[in-house]
C-alpha atoms as a PDB file:
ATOM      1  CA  UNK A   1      50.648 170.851-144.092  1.00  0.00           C
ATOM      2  CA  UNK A   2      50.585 169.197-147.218  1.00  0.00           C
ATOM      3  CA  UNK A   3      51.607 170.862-150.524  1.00  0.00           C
ATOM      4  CA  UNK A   4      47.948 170.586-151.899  1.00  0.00           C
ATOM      5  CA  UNK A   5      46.856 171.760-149.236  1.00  0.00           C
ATOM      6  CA  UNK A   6      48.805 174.613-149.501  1.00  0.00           C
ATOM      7  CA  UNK A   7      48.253 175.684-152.715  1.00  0.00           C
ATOM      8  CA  UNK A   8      44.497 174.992-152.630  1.00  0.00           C
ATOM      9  CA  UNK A   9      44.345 177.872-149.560  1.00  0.00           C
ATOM     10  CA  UNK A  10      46.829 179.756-152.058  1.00  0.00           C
ATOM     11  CA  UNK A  11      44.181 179.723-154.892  1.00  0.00           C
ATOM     12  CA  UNK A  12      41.358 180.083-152.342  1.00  0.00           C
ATOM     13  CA  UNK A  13      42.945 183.637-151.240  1.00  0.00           C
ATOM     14  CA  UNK A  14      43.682 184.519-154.624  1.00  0.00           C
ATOM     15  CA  UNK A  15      42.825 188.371-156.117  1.00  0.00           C
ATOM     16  CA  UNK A  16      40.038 186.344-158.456  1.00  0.00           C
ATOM     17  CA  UNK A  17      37.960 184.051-156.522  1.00  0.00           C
ATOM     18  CA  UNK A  18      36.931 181.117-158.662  1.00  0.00           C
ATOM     19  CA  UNK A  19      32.845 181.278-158.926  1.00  0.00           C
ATOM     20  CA  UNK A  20      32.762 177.684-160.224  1.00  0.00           C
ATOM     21  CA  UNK A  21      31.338 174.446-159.370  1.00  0.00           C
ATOM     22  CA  UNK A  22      32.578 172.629-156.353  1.00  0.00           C
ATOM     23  CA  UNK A  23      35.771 171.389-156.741  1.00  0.00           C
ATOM     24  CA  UNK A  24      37.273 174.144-158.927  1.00  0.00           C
ATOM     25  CA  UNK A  25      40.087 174.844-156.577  1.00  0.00           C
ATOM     26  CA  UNK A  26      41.422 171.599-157.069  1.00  0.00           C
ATOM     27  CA  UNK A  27      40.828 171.144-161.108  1.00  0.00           C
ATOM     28  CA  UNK A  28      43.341 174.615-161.128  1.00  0.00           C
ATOM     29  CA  UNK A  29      46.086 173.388-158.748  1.00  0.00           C
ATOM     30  CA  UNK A  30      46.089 169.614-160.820  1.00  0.00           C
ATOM     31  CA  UNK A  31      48.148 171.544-163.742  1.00  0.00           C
ATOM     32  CA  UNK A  32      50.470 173.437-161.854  1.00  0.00           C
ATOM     33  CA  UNK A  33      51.520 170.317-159.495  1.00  0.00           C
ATOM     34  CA  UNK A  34      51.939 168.094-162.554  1.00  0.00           C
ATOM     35  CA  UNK A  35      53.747 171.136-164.202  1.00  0.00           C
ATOM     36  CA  UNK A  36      56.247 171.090-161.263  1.00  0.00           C
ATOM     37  CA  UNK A  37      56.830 167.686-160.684  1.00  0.00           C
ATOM     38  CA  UNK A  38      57.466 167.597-164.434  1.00  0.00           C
ATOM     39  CA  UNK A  39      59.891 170.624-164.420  1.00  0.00           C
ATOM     40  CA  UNK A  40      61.622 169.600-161.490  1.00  0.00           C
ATOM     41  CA  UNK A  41      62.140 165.529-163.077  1.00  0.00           C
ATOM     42  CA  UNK A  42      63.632 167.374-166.523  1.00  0.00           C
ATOM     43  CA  UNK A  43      66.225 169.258-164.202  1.00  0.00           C
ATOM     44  CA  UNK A  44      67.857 166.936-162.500  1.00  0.00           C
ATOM     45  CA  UNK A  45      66.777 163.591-162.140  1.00  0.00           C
ATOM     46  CA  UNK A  46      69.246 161.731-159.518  1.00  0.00           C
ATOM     47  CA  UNK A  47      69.592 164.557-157.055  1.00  0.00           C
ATOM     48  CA  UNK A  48      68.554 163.556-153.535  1.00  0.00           C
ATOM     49  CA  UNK A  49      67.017 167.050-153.270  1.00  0.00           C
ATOM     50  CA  UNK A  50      64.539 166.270-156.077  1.00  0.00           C
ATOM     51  CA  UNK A  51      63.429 163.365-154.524  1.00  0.00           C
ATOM     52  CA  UNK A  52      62.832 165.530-151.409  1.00  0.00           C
ATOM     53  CA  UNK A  53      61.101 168.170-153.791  1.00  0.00           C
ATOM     54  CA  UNK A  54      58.890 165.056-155.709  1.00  0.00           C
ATOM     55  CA  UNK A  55      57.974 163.715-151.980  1.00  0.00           C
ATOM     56  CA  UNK A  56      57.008 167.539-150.727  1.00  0.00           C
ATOM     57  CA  UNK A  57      55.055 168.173-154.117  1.00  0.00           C
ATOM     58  CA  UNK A  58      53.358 165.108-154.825  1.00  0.00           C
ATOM     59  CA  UNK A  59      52.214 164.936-151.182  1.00  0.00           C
ATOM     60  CA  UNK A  60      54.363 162.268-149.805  1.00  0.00           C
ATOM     61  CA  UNK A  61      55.994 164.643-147.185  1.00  0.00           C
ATOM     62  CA  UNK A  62      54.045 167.265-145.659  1.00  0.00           C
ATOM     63  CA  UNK A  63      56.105 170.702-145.240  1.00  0.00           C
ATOM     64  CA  UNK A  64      56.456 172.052-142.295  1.00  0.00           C
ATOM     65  CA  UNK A  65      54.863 175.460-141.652  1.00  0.00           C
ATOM     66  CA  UNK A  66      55.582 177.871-138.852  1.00  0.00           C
END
């Protein structure tokens, strides 16, 4: 499963469902993806786990659920 994926379902099962226009799922999870990938390139930059993090959150490597 991919990480927006993921969070889409996340927001989709959330205590407020979103009554908008199609699509509105994904116009909320767009900031808080680019917020992580953000936070997690100020913290540290040349650490093989953030590259494993960037792949996961930007899509590039789907995580494995069980």
């Amino acid at each position: 499963m991919k990480f927006s994926e993921l969070l889409i379902l996340s927001i989709q099962r959330s205590e407020i469902p979103l009554r908008f226009e199609p699509g509105a799922e994904e116009s909320v999870a767009k900031p808080v993806t680019e917020f992580l990938v953000a936070w997690l390139r100020s913290h540290e930059p040349t650490s093989p786990l953030l590259a494993e993090l960037l792949a996961e959150v930007t899509d590039e490597k789907p995580i494995a659920v069980d």
